[in-house]
Protein backbone atom coordinates (compact mmCIF):
# COMPACT_ATOMS: atom_id res chain seq x y z
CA UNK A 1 22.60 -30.93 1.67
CA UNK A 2 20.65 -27.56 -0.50
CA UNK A 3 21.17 -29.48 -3.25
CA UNK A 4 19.30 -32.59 -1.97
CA UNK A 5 16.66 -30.73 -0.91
CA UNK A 6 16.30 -28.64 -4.46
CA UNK A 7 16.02 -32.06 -5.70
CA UNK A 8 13.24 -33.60 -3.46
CA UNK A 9 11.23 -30.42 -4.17
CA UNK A 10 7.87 -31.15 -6.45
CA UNK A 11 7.66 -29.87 -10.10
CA UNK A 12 4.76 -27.66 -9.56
CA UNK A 13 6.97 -26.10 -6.96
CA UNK A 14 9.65 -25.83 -9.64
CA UNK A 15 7.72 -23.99 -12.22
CA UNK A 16 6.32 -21.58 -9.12
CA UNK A 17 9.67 -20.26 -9.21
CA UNK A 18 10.48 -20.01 -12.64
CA UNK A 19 6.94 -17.94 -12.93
CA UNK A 20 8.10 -15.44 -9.70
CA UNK A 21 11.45 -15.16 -11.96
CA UNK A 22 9.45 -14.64 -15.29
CA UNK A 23 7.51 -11.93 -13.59
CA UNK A 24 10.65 -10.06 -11.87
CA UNK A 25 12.46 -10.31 -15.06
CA UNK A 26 9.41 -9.12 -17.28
CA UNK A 27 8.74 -6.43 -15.15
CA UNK A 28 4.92 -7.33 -15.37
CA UNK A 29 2.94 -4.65 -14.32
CA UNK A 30 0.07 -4.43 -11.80
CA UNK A 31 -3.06 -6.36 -13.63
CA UNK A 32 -0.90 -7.76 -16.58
CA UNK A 33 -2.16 -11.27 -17.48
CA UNK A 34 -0.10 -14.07 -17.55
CA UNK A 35 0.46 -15.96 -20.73
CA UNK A 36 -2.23 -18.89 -21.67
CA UNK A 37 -1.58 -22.35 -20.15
CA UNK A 38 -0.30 -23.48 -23.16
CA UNK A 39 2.02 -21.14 -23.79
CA UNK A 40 3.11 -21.95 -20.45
CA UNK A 41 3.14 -25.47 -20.79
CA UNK A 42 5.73 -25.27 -24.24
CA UNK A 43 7.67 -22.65 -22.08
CA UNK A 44 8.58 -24.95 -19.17
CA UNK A 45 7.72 -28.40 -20.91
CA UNK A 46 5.37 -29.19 -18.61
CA UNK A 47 1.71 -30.84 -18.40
CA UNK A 48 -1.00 -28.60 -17.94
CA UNK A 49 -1.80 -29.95 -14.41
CA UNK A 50 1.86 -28.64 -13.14
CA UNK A 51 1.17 -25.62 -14.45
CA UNK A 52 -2.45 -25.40 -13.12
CA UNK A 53 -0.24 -26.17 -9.55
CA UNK A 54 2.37 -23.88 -10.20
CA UNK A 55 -0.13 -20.80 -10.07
CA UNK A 56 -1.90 -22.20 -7.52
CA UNK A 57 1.05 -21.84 -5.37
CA UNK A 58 1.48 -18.18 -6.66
CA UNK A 59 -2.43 -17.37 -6.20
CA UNK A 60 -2.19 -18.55 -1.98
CA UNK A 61 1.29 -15.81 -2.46
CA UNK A 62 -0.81 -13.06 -3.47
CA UNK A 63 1.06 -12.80 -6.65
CA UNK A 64 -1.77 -13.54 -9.10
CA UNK A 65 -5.48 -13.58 -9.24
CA UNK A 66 -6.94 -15.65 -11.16
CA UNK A 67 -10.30 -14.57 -12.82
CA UNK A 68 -12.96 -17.45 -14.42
CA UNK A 69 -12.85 -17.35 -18.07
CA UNK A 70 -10.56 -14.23 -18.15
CA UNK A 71 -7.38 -15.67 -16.75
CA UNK A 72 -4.86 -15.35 -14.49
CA UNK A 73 -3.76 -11.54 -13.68
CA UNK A 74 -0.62 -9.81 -11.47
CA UNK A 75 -1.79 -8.40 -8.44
CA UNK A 76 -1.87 -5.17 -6.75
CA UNK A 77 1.40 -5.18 -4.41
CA UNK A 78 2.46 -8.76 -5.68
CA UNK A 79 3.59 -11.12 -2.82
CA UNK A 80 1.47 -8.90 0.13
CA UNK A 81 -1.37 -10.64 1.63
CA UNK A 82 -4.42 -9.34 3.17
CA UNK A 83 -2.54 -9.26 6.55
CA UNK A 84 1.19 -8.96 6.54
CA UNK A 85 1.43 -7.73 10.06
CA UNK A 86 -1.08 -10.14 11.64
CA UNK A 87 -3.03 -7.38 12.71
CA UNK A 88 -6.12 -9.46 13.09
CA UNK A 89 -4.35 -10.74 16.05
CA UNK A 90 -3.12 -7.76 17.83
CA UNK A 91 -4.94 -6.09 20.78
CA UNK A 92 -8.61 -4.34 18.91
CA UNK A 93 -8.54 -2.10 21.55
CA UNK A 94 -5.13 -0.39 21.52
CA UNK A 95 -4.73 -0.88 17.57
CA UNK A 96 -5.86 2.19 16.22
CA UNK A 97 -4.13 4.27 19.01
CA UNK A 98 -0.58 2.33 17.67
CA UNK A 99 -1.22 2.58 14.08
CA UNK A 100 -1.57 6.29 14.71
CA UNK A 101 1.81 6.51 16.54
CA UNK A 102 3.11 4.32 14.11
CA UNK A 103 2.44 6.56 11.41
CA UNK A 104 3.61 9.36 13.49
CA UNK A 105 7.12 7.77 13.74
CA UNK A 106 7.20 6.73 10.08
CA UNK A 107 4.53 9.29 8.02
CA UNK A 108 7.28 12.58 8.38
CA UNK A 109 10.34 11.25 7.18
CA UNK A 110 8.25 9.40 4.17
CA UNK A 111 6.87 12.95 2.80
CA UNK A 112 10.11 14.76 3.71
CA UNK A 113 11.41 12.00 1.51
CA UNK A 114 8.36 12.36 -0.96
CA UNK A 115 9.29 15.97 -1.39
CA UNK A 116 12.56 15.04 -3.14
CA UNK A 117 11.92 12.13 -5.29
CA UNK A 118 8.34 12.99 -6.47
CA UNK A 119 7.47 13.01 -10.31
CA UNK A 120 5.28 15.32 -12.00
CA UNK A 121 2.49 12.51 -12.55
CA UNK A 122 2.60 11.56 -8.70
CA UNK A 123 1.98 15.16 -8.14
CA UNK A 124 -0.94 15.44 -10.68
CA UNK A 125 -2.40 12.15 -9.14
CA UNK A 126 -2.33 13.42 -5.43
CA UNK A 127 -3.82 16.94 -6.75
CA UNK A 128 -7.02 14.80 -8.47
CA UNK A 129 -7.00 12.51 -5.11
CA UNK A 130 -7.51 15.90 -3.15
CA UNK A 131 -10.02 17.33 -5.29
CA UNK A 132 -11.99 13.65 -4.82
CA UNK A 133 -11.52 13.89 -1.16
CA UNK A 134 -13.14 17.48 -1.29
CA UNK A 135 -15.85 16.26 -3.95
CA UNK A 136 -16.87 13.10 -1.82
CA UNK A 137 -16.89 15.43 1.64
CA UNK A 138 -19.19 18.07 0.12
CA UNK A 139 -21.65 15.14 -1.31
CA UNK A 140 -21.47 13.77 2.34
CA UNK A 141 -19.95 10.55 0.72
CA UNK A 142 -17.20 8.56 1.97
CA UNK A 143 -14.27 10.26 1.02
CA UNK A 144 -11.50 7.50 2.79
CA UNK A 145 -10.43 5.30 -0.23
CA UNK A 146 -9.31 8.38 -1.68
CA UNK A 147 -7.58 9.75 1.66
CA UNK A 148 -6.13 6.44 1.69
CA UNK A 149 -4.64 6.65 -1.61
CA UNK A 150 -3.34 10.28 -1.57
CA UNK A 151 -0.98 8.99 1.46
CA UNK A 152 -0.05 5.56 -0.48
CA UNK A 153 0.81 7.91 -3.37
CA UNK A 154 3.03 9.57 -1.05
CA UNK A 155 4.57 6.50 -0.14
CA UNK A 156 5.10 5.97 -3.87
CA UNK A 157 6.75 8.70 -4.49
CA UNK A 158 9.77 8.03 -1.63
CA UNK A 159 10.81 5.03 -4.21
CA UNK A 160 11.35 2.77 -1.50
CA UNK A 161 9.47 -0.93 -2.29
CA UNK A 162 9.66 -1.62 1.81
CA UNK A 163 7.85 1.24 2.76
CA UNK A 164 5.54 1.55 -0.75
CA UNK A 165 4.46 -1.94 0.87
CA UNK A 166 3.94 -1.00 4.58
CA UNK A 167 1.93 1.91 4.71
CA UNK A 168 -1.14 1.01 2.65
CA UNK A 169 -1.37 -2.03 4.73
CA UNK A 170 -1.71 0.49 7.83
CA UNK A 171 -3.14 3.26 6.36
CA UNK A 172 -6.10 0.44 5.47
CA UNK A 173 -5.77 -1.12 8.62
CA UNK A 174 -6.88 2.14 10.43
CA UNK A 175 -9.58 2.78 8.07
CA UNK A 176 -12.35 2.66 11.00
CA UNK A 177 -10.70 5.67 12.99
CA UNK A 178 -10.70 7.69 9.86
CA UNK A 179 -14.46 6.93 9.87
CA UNK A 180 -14.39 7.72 13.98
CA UNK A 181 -12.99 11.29 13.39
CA UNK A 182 -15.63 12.09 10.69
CA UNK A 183 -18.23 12.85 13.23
CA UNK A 184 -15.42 15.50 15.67
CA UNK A 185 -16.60 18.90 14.30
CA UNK A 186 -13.61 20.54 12.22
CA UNK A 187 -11.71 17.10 11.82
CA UNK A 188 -12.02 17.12 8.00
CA UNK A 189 -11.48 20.59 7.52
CA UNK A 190 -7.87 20.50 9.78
CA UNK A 191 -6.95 17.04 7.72
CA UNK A 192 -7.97 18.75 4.53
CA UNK A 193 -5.42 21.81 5.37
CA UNK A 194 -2.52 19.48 6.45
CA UNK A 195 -3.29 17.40 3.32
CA UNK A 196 -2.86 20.75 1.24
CA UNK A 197 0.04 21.65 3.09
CA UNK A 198 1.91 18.32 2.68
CA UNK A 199 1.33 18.57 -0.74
CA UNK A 200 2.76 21.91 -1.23
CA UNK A 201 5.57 20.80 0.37
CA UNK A 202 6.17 18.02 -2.08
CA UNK A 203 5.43 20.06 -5.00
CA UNK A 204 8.20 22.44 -4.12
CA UNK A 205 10.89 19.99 -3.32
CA UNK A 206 10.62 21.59 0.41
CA UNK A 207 11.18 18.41 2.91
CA UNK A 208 10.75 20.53 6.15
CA UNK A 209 7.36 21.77 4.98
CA UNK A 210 6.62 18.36 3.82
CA UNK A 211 7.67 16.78 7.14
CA UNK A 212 5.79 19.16 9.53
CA UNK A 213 2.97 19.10 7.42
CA UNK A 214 2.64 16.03 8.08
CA UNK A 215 3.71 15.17 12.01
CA UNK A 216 0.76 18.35 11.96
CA UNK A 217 -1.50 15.85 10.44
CA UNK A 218 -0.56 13.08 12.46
CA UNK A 219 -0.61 14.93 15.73
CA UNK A 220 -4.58 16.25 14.71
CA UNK A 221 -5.43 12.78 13.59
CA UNK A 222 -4.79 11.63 16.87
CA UNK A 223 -6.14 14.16 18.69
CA UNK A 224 -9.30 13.97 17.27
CA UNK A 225 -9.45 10.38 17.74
CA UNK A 226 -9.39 11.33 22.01
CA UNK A 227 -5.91 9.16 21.72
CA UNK A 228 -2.36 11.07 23.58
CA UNK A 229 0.21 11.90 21.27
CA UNK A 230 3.79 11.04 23.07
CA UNK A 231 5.55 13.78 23.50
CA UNK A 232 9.26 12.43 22.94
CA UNK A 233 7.83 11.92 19.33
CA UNK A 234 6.97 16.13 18.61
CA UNK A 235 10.05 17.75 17.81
C-alpha cells in the first residue's frame, strides 16, 4: 500500500525530498544558498518548472527563502515556521503569564545543562550580547533582541536541536512583557544581575549556580510582570 502511494506522489514532491536530504547530508549552514536551477535541474534530471515546484514546497516549510535576483537561501531554524505552537490562537490574556511559567519549568534545567556543554565561542558571544544589552539600556534603546538572543545562545549551548528550537519561539513570543517590565523601576537592573549570574555559572562549568541563577531570573521576571509564581515550581 506505501509503495502505491510513493508512486502516486507528484515529481515536484519528489525532488522536495531529495533537496531536504541534500541539505541534511550537506550540512548546509544557516544562509547558505542553494545551487543554481540548473545545476539542479542536471542533478535530479528534471525541467526547470519541477524544480521551481520543488522549492516552492520547501519555501511554505520554512526551509528556504528565496530572495529576487539573489537566489534561494537556508533559513534560520530550517523547517520552524513563524508559529509552531499556534500561539496566535491561544488565550492573549493568560499567554504571557504561561510563557513565563513555561520558561520557569524549562529555563533552569537548560542553563544547568548550558553550564556543562558550553564552548568557549558561546561564552564569548553571550559576554558581547550582555555588553549590548547594557549599551542599548544606557542609550535608552531597546535592548530585547539582544536579551532574546543571550537566552537562545543558552539554549545553544545545551546541544539539544528540540529545545535549540523551542525556546526562541517563546522567548519571541513573550517579547511584549519584556517591553511591560521595562517601565517597573529596578526590573532591568535585577534581570541584568541574574543575566550576569547565569553566565558565571556557565562559564565555570557550575550547573547549580547556573540553574538558580536562572529560576532567580524567572521568578523576578514574573514578578515584575504583577503575574504569581506557583509555588510547587520554587525549590
Amino acid at each position: 500500500m506505501m509503495e502505491n502511494i510513493r508512486k502516486t506522489r507528484k515529481l515536484p514532491e519528489q525532488v522536495a525530498d531529495k533537496l531536504r536530504e541534500m541539505i541534511i547530508q550537506e550540512e548546509f549552514r544557516t544562509g547558505t544558498k542553494l545551487p543554481a536551477e540548473a545545476e539542479l535541474m542536471a542533478r535530479f534530471g528534471v525541467s526547470r518548472s519541477t524544480v521551481r515546484e520543488a522549492v516552492k514546497i520547501l519555501q511554505t516549510e520554512h526551509i528556504v527563502d528565496i530572495r529576487q535576483g539573489q537566489g534561494t537561501f537556508l533559513c534560520a531554524m530550517p523547517g520552524l515556521a513563524k508559529d509552531p505552537l499556534g500561539l496566535r490562537f491561544a488565550d492573549q490574556n493568560e499567554l504571557t503569564a504561561q510563557l513565563l511559567e513555561t520558561r520557569l519549568i524549562i529555563e533552569p534545567n537548560v542553563a544547568a545543562l548550558a553550564a556543562q556543554r558550553r564552548t568557549e565561542e558561546q561564552l564569548a558571544a553571550m559576554k558581547v550580547l550582555l555588553d549590548k544589552m547594557d549599551n542599548a539600556y544606557l542609550h535608552g534603546e531597546d535592548y530585547t533582541p539582544y536579551d532574546i538572543e543571550f537566552h537562545s545562545i543558552i539554549a545553544k549551548c545545551t546541544g539539544n536541536d528540540v529545545v535549540q528550537r523551542l525556546l526562541p519561539t517563546i522567548h519571541e513570543s513573550i517579547q511584549a512583557g519584556y517591553r511591560h517590565t521595562q517601565r517597573v523601576e529596578g526590573s532591568y537592573q535585577r534581570a541584568s544581575q541574574c543575566h550576569m549570574e547565569m553566565y558565571r555559572g556557565i562559564m565555570e562549568h557550575d550547573s547549580e549556580r547556573a540553574r538558580m541563577a536562572a529560576q532567580r531570573h524567572m521568578m523576578q521576571t514574573m514578578h515584575d510582570s504583577g503575574i504569581e509564581v506557583p509555588s510547587v515550581l520554587i525549590k
